[in-house]
PDB file of N, CA and C in Angstrom:
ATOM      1  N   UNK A   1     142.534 266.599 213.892  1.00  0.00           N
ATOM      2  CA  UNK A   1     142.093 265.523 213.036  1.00  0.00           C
ATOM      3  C   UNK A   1     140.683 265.102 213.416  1.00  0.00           C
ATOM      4  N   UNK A   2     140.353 264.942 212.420  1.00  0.00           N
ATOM      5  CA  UNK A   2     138.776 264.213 212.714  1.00  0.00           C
ATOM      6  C   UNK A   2     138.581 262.729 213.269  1.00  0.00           C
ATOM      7  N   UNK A   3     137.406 262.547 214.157  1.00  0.00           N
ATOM      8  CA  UNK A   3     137.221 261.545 214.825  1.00  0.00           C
ATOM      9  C   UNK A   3     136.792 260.393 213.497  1.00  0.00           C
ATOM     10  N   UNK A   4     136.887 260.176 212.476  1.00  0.00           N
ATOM     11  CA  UNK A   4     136.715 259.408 211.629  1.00  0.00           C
ATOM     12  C   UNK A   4     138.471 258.788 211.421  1.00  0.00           C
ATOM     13  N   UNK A   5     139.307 259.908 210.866  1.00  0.00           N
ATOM     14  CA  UNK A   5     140.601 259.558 210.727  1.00  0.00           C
ATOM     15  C   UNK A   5     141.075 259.269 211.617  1.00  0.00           C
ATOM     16  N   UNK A   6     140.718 259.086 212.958  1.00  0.00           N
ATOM     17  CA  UNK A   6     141.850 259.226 214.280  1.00  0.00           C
ATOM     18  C   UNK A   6     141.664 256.990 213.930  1.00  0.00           C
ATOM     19  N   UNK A   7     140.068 256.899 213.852  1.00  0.00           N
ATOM     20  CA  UNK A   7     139.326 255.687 213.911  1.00  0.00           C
ATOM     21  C   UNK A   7     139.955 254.662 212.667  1.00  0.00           C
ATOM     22  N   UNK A   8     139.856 255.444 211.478  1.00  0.00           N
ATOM     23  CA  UNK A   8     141.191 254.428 210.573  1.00  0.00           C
ATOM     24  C   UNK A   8     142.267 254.488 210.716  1.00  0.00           C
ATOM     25  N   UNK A   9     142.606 255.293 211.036  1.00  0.00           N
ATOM     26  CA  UNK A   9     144.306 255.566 211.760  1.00  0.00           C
ATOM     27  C   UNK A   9     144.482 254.353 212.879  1.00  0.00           C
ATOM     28  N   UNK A  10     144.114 254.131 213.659  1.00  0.00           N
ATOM     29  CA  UNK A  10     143.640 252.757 215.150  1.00  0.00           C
ATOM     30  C   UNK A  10     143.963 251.613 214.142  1.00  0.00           C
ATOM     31  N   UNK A  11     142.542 251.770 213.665  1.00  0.00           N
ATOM     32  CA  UNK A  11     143.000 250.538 212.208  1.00  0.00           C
ATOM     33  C   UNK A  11     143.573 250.086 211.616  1.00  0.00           C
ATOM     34  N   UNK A  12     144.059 250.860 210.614  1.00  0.00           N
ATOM     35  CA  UNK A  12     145.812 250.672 209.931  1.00  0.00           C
ATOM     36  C   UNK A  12     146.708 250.449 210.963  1.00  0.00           C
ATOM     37  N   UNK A  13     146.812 250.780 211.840  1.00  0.00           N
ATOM     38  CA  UNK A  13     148.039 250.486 212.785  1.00  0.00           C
ATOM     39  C   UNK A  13     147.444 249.063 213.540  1.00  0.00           C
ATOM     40  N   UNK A  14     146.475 248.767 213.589  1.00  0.00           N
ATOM     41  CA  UNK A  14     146.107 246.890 214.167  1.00  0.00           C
ATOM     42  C   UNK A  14     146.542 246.277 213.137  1.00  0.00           C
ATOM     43  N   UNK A  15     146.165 246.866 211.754  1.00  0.00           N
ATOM     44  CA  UNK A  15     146.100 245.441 210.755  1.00  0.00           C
ATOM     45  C   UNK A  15     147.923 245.505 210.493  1.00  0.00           C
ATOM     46  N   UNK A  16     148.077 246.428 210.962  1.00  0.00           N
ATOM     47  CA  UNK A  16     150.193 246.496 210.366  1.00  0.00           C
ATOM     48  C   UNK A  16     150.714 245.208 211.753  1.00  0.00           C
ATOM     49  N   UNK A  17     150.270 245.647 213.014  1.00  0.00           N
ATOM     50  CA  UNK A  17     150.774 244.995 214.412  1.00  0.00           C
ATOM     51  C   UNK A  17     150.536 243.668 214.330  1.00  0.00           C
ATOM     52  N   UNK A  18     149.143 243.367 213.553  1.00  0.00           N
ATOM     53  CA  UNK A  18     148.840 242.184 213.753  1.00  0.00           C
ATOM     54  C   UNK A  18     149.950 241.078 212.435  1.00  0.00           C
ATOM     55  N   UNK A  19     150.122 241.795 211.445  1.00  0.00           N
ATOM     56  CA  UNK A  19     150.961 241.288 210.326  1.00  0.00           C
ATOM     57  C   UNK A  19     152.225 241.447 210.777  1.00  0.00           C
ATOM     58  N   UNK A  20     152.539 241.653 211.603  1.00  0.00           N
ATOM     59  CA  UNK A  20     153.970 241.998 212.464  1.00  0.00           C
ATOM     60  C   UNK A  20     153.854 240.670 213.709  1.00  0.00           C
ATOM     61  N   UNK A  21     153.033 240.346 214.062  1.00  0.00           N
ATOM     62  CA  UNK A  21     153.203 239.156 214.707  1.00  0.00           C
ATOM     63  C   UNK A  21     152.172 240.145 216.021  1.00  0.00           C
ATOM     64  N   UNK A  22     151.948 240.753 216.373  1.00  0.00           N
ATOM     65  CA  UNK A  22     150.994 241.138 217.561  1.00  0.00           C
ATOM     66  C   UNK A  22     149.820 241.096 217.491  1.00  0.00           C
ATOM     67  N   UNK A  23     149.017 240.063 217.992  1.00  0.00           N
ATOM     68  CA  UNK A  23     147.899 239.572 217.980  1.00  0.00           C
ATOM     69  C   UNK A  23     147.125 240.138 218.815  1.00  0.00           C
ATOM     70  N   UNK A  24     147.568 240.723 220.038  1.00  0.00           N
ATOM     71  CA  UNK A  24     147.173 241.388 221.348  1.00  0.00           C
ATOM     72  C   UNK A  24     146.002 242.389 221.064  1.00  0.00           C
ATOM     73  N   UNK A  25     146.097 243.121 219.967  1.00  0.00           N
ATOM     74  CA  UNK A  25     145.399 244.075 219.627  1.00  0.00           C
ATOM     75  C   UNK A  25     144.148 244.305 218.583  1.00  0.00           C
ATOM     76  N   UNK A  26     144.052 242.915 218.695  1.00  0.00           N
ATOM     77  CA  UNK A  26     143.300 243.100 217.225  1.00  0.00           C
ATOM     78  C   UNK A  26     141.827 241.792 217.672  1.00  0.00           C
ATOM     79  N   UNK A  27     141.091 241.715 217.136  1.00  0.00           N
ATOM     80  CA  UNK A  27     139.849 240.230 217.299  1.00  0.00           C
ATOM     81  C   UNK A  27     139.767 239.971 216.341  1.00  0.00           C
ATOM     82  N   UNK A  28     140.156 239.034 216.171  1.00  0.00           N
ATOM     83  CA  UNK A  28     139.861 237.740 214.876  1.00  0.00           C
ATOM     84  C   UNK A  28     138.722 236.700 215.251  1.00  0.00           C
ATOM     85  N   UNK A  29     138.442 236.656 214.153  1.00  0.00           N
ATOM     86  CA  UNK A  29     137.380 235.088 214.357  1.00  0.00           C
ATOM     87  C   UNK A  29     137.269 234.239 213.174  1.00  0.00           C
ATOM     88  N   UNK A  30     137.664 233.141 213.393  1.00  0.00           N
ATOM     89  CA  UNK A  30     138.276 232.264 212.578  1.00  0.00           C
ATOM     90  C   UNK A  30     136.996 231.391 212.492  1.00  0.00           C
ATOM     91  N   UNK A  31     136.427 231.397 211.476  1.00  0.00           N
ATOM     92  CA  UNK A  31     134.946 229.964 210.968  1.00  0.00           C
ATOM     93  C   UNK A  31     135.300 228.769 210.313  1.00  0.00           C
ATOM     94  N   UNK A  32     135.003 227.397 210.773  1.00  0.00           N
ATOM     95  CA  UNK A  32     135.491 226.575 210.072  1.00  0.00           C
ATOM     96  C   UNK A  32     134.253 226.346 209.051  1.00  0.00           C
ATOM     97  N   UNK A  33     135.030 226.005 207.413  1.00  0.00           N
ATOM     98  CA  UNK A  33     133.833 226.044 206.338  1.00  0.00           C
ATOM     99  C   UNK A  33     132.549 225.224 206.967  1.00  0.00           C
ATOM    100  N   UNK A  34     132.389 224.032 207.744  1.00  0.00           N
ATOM    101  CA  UNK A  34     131.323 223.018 207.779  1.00  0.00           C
ATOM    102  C   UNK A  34     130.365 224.224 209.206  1.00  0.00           C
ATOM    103  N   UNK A  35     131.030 225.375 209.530  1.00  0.00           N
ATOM    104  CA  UNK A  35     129.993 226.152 210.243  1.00  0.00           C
ATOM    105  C   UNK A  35     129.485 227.025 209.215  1.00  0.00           C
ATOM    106  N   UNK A  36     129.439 227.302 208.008  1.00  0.00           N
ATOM    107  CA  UNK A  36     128.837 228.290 207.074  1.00  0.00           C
ATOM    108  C   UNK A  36     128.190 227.492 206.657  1.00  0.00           C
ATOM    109  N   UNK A  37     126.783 228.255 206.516  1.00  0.00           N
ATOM    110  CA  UNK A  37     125.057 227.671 205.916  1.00  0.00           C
ATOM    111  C   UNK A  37     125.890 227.396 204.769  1.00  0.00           C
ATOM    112  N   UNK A  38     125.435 226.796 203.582  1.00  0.00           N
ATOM    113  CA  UNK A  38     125.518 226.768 202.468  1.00  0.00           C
ATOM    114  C   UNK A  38     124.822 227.282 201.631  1.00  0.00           C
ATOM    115  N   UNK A  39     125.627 227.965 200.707  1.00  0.00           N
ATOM    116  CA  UNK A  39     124.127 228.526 199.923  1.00  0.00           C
ATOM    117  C   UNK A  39     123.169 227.824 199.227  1.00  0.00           C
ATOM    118  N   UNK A  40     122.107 228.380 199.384  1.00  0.00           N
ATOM    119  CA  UNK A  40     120.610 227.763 198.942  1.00  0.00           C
ATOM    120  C   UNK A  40     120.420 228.270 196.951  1.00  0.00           C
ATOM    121  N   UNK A  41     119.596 227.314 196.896  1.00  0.00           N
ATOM    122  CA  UNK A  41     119.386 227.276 195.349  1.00  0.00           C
ATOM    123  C   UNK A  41     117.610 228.252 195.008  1.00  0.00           C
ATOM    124  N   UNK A  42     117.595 229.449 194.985  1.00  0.00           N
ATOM    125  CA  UNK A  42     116.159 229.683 194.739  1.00  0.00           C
ATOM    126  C   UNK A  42     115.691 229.765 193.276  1.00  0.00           C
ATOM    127  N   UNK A  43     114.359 229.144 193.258  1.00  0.00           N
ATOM    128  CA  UNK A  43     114.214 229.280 191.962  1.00  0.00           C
ATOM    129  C   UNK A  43     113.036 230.186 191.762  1.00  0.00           C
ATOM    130  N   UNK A  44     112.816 230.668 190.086  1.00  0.00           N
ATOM    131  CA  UNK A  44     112.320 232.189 189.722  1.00  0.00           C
ATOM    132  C   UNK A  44     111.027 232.144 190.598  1.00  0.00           C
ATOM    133  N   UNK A  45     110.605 231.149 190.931  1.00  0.00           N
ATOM    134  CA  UNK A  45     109.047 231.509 191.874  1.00  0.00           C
ATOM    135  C   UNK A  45     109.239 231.938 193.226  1.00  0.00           C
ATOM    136  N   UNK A  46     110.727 231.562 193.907  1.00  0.00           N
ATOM    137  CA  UNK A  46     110.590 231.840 194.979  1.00  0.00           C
ATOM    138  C   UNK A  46     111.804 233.127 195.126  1.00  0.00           C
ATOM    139  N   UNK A  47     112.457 233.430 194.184  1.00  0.00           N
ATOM    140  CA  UNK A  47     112.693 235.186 193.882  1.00  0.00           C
ATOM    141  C   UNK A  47     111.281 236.345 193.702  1.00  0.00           C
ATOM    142  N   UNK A  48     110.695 235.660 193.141  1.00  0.00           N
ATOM    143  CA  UNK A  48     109.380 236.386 192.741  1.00  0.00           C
ATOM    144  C   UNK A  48     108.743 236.634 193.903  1.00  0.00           C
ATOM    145  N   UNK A  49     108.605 235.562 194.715  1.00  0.00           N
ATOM    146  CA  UNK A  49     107.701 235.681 196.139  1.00  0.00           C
ATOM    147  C   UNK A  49     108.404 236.697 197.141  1.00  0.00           C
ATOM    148  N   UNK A  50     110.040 236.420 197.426  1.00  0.00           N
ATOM    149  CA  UNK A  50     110.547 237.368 198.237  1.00  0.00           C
ATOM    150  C   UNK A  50     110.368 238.758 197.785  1.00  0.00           C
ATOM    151  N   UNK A  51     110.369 238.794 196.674  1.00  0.00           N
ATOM    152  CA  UNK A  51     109.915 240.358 196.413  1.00  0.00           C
ATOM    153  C   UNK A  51     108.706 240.821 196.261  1.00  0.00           C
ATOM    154  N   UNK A  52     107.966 239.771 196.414  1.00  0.00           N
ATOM    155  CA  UNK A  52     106.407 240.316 195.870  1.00  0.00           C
ATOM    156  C   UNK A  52     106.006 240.531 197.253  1.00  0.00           C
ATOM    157  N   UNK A  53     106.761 239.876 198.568  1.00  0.00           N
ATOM    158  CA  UNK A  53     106.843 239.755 199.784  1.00  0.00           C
ATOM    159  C   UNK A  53     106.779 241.396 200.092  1.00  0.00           C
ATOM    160  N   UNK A  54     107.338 241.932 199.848  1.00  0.00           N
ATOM    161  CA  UNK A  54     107.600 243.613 200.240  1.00  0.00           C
ATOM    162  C   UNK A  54     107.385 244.589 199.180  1.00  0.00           C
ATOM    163  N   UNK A  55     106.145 243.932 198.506  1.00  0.00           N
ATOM    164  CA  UNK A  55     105.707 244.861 197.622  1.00  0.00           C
ATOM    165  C   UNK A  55     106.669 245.870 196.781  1.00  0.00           C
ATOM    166  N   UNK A  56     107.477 244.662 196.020  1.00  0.00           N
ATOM    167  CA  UNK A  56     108.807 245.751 195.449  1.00  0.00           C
ATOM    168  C   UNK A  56     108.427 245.698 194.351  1.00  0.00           C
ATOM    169  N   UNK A  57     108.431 246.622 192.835  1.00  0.00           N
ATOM    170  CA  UNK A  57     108.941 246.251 191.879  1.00  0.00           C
ATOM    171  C   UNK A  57     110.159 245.598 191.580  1.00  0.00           C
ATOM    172  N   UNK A  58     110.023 244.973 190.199  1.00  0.00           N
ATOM    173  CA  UNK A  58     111.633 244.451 189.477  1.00  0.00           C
ATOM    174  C   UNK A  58     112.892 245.693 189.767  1.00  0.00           C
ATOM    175  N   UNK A  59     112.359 246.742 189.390  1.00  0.00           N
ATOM    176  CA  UNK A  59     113.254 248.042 189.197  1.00  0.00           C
ATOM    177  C   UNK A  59     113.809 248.281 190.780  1.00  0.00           C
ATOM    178  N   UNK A  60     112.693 248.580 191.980  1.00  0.00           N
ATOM    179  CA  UNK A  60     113.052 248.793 193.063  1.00  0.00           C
ATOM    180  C   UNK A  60     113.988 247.296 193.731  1.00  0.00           C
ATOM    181  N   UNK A  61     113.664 246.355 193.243  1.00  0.00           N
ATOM    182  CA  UNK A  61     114.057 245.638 194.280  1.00  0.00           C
ATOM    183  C   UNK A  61     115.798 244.941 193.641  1.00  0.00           C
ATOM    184  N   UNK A  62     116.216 245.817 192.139  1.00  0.00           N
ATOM    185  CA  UNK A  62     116.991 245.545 191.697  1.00  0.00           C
ATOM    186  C   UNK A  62     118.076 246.568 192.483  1.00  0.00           C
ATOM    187  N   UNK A  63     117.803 247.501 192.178  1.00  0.00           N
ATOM    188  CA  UNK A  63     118.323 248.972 193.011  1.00  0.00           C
ATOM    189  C   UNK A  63     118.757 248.355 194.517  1.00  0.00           C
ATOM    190  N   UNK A  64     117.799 248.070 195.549  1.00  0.00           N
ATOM    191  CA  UNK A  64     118.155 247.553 196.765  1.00  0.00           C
ATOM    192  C   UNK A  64     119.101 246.254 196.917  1.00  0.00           C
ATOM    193  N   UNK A  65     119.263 245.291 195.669  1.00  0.00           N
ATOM    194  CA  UNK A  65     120.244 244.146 195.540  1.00  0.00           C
ATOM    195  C   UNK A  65     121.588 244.606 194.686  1.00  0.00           C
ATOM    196  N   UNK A  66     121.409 246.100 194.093  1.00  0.00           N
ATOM    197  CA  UNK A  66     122.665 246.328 193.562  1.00  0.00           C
ATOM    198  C   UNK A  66     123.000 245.755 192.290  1.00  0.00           C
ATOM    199  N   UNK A  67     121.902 245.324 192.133  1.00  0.00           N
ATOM    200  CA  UNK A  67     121.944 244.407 190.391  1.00  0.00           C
ATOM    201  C   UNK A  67     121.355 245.415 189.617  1.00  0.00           C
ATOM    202  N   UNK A  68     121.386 244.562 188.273  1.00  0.00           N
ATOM    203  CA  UNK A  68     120.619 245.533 187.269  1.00  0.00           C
ATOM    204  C   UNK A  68     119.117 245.118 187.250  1.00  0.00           C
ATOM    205  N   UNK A  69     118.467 245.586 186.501  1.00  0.00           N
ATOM    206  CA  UNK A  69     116.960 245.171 186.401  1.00  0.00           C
ATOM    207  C   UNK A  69     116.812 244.186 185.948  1.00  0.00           C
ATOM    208  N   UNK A  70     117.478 244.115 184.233  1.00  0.00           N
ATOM    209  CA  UNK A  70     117.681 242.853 183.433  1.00  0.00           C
ATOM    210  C   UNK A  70     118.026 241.604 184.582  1.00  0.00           C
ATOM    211  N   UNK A  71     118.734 241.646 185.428  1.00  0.00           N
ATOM    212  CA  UNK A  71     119.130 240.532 185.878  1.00  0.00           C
ATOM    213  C   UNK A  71     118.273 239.811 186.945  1.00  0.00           C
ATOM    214  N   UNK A  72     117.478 240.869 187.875  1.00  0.00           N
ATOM    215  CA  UNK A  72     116.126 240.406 188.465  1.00  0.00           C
ATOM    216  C   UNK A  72     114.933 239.459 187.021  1.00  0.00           C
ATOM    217  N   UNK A  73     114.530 240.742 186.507  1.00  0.00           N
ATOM    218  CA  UNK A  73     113.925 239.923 185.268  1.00  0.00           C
ATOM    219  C   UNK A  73     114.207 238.564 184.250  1.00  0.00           C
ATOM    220  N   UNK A  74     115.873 238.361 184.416  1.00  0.00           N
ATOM    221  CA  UNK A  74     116.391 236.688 184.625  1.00  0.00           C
ATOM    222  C   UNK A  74     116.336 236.027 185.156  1.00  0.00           C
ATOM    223  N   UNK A  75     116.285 236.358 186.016  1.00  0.00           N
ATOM    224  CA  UNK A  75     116.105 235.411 187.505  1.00  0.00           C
ATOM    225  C   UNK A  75     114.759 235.167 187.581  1.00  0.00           C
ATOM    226  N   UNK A  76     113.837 235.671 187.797  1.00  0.00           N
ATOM    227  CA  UNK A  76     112.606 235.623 187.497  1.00  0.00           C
ATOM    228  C   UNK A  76     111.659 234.493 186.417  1.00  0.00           C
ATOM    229  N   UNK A  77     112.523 234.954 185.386  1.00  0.00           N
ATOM    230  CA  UNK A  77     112.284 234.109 183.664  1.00  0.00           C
ATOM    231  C   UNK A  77     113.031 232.894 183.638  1.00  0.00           C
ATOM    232  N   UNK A  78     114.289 232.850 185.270  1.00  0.00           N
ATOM    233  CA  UNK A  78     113.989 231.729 184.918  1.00  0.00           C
ATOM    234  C   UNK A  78     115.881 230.887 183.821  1.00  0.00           C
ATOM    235  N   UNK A  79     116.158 232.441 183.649  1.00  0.00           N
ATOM    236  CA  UNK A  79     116.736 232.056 182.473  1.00  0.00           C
ATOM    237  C   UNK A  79     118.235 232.407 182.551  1.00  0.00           C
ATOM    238  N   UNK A  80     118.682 232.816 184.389  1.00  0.00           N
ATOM    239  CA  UNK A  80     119.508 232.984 184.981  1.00  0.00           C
ATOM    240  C   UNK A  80     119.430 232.423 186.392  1.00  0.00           C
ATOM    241  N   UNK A  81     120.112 232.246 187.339  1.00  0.00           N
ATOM    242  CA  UNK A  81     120.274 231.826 188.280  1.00  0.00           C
ATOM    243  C   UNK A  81     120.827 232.890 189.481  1.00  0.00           C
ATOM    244  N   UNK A  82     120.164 233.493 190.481  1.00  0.00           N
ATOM    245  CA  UNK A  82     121.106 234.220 191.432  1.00  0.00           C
ATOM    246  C   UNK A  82     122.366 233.610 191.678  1.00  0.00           C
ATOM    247  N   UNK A  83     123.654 234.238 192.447  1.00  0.00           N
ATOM    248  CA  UNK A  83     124.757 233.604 193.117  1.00  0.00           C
ATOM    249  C   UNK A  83     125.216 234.270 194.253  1.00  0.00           C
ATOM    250  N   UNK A  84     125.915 233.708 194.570  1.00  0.00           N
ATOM    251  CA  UNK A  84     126.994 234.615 195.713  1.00  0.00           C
ATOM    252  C   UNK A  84     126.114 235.501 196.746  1.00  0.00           C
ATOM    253  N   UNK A  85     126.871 236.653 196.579  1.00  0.00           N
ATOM    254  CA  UNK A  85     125.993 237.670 197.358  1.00  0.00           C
ATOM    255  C   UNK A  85     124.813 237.763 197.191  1.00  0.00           C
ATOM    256  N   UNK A  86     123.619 237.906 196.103  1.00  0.00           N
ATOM    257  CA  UNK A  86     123.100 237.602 195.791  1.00  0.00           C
ATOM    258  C   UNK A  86     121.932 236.697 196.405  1.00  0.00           C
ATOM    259  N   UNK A  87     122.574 235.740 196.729  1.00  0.00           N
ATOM    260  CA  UNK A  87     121.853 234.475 197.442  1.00  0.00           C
ATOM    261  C   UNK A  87     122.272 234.820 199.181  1.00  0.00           C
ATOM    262  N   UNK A  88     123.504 234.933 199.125  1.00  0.00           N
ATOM    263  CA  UNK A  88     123.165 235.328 200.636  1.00  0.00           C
ATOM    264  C   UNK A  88     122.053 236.462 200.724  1.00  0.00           C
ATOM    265  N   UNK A  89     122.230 237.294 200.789  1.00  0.00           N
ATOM    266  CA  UNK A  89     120.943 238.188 200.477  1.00  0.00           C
ATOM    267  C   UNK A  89     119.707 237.534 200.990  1.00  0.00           C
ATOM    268  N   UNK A  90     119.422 236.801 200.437  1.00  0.00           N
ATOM    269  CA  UNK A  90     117.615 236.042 199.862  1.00  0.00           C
ATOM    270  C   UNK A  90     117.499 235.119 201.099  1.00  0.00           C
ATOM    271  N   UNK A  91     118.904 234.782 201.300  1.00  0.00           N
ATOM    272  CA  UNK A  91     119.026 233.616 202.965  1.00  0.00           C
ATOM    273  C   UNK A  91     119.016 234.589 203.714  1.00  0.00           C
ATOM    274  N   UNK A  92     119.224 236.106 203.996  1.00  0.00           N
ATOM    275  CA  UNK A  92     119.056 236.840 204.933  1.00  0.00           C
ATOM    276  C   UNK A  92     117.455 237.162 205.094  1.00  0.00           C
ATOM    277  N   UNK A  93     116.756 237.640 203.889  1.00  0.00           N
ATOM    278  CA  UNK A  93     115.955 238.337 203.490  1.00  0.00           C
ATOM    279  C   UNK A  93     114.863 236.790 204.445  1.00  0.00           C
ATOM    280  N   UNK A  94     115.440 235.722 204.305  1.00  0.00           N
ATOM    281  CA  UNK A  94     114.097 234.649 204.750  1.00  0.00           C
ATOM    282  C   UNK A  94     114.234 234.510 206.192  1.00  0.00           C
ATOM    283  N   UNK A  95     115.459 234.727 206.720  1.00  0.00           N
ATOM    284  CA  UNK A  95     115.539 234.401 208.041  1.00  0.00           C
ATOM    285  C   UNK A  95     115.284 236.054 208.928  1.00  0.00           C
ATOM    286  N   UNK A  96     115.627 237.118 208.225  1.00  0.00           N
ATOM    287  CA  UNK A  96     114.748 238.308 208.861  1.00  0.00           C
ATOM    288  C   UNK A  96     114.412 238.951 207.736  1.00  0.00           C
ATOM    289  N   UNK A  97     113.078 238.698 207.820  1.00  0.00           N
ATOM    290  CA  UNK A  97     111.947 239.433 206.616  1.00  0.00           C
ATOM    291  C   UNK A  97     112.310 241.180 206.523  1.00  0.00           C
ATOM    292  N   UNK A  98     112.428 241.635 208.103  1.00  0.00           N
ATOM    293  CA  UNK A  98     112.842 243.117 208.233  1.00  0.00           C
ATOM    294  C   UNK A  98     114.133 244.020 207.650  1.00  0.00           C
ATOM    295  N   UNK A  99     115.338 242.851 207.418  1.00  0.00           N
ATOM    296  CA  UNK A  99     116.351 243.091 207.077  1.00  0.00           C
ATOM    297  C   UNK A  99     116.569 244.203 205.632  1.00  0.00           C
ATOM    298  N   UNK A 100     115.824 243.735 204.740  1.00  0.00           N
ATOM    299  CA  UNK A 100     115.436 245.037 203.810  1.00  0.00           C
ATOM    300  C   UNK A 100     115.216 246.350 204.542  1.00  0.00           C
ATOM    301  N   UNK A 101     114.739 246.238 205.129  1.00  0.00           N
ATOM    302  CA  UNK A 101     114.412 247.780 205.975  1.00  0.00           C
ATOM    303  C   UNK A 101     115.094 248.641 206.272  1.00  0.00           C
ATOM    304  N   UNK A 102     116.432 248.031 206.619  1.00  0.00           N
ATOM    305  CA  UNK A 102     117.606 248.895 206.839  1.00  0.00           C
ATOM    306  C   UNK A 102     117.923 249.474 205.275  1.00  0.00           C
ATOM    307  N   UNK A 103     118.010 249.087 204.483  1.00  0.00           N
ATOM    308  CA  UNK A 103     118.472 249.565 202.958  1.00  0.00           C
ATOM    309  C   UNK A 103     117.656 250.440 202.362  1.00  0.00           C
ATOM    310  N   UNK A 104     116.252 250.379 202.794  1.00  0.00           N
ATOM    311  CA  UNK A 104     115.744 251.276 202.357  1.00  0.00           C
ATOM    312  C   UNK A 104     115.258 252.536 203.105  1.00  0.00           C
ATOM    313  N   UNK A 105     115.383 253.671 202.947  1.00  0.00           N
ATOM    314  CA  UNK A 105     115.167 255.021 203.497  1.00  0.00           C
ATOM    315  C   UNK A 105     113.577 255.442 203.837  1.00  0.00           C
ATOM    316  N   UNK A 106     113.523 255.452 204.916  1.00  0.00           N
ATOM    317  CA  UNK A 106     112.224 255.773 205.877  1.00  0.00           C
ATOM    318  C   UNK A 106     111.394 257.182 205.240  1.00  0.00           C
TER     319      UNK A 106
END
Protein backbone atom coordinates (compact mmCIF):
# COMPACT_ATOMS: atom_id res chain seq x y z
CA UNK A 1 0.00 0.00 0.00
CA UNK A 2 1.03 3.38 -0.57
CA UNK A 3 2.33 5.78 1.99
CA UNK A 4 -0.61 8.16 1.16
CA UNK A 5 -3.32 5.33 1.93
CA UNK A 6 -1.52 3.85 4.91
CA UNK A 7 -1.87 8.04 6.09
CA UNK A 8 -5.85 8.12 5.47
CA UNK A 9 -6.20 4.82 6.64
CA UNK A 10 -4.49 6.36 10.45
CA UNK A 11 -7.21 8.84 9.79
CA UNK A 12 -10.36 7.12 9.28
CA UNK A 13 -9.54 4.96 12.08
CA UNK A 14 -8.95 8.37 14.64
CA UNK A 15 -12.04 9.99 13.40
CA UNK A 16 -14.12 6.34 13.98
CA UNK A 17 -12.07 5.99 17.81
CA UNK A 18 -12.65 9.34 18.53
CA UNK A 19 -16.69 9.02 17.71
CA UNK A 20 -16.46 5.86 19.74
CA UNK A 21 -15.56 7.74 22.79
CA UNK A 22 -11.45 7.57 22.49
CA UNK A 23 -10.10 10.79 22.65
CA UNK A 24 -6.50 9.50 23.34
CA UNK A 25 -5.70 9.52 19.78
CA UNK A 26 -6.73 12.21 18.10
CA UNK A 27 -5.97 16.58 18.77
CA UNK A 28 -8.77 18.64 18.87
CA UNK A 29 -8.89 22.27 19.37
CA UNK A 30 -11.83 23.73 20.44
CA UNK A 31 -12.15 28.01 19.69
CA UNK A 32 -14.48 29.90 21.58
CA UNK A 33 -16.54 32.26 18.90
CA UNK A 34 -15.36 35.74 20.91
CA UNK A 35 -11.55 34.27 19.92
CA UNK A 36 -12.38 34.46 16.02
CA UNK A 37 -11.43 37.94 14.27
CA UNK A 38 -14.58 38.88 12.82
CA UNK A 39 -14.98 39.36 9.48
CA UNK A 40 -14.10 42.69 8.05
CA UNK A 41 -16.28 44.67 5.60
CA UNK A 42 -13.99 45.72 2.39
CA UNK A 43 -15.14 48.02 0.14
CA UNK A 44 -14.57 48.10 -3.95
CA UNK A 45 -11.49 50.53 -3.33
CA UNK A 46 -9.91 48.52 -0.97
CA UNK A 47 -10.50 45.07 -3.12
CA UNK A 48 -9.05 47.06 -5.89
CA UNK A 49 -5.93 48.05 -3.85
CA UNK A 50 -5.24 44.42 -2.56
CA UNK A 51 -5.02 43.41 -5.97
CA UNK A 52 -3.53 46.19 -7.60
CA UNK A 53 -1.12 45.39 -4.54
CA UNK A 54 0.37 42.32 -6.53
CA UNK A 55 -0.01 43.51 -9.76
CA UNK A 56 -2.93 41.08 -10.60
CA UNK A 57 -5.42 41.41 -13.18
CA UNK A 58 -9.38 41.01 -12.53
CA UNK A 59 -9.00 37.61 -14.50
CA UNK A 60 -5.74 36.48 -12.58
CA UNK A 61 -6.68 37.44 -9.32
CA UNK A 62 -10.21 35.83 -9.83
CA UNK A 63 -8.57 32.41 -10.77
CA UNK A 64 -6.30 32.64 -7.46
CA UNK A 65 -9.72 33.45 -5.20
CA UNK A 66 -11.59 30.68 -7.03
CA UNK A 67 -14.32 33.08 -8.07
CA UNK A 68 -15.43 34.03 -11.33
CA UNK A 69 -14.23 37.19 -13.01
CA UNK A 70 -17.75 38.72 -13.11
CA UNK A 71 -17.69 38.57 -9.45
CA UNK A 72 -14.21 40.36 -8.81
CA UNK A 73 -15.56 42.99 -11.38
CA UNK A 74 -18.69 43.29 -8.72
CA UNK A 75 -16.94 43.70 -6.11
CA UNK A 76 -14.96 46.20 -7.56
CA UNK A 77 -18.22 48.19 -9.15
CA UNK A 78 -19.19 48.13 -6.12
CA UNK A 79 -22.35 46.37 -6.89
CA UNK A 80 -21.63 43.18 -4.86
CA UNK A 81 -20.09 42.64 -1.67
CA UNK A 82 -17.25 39.86 -0.92
CA UNK A 83 -18.25 37.14 1.94
CA UNK A 84 -17.14 34.28 3.78
CA UNK A 85 -14.14 32.78 2.43
CA UNK A 86 -13.75 35.33 0.39
CA UNK A 87 -13.14 37.88 3.07
CA UNK A 88 -11.16 35.69 5.05
CA UNK A 89 -8.90 35.61 2.22
CA UNK A 90 -8.42 39.58 2.01
CA UNK A 91 -7.90 39.39 6.15
CA UNK A 92 -5.16 36.94 5.29
CA UNK A 93 -3.92 38.64 2.20
CA UNK A 94 -3.49 42.08 4.78
CA UNK A 95 -1.96 40.46 7.61
CA UNK A 96 0.66 38.44 5.24
CA UNK A 97 0.99 40.32 1.99
CA UNK A 98 3.20 37.01 0.92
CA UNK A 99 0.44 34.62 1.50
CA UNK A 100 -0.67 34.78 -2.25
CA UNK A 101 2.59 33.39 -3.06
CA UNK A 102 1.95 30.11 -2.06
CA UNK A 103 -1.10 29.85 -4.68
CA UNK A 104 0.64 30.96 -7.23
CA UNK A 105 3.31 28.82 -9.20
CA UNK A 106 6.97 30.07 -9.27
Amino acid sequence: MSKQFESIMRGLQQVADYKNGDKTKCRVRTVAAHDIEPLAAYSKDEIRAIRHEKNFTQKDFAEILGVNKKTVEAWEAGTRKPTGTAVRLFQLMEKDPNIINHMVRQ
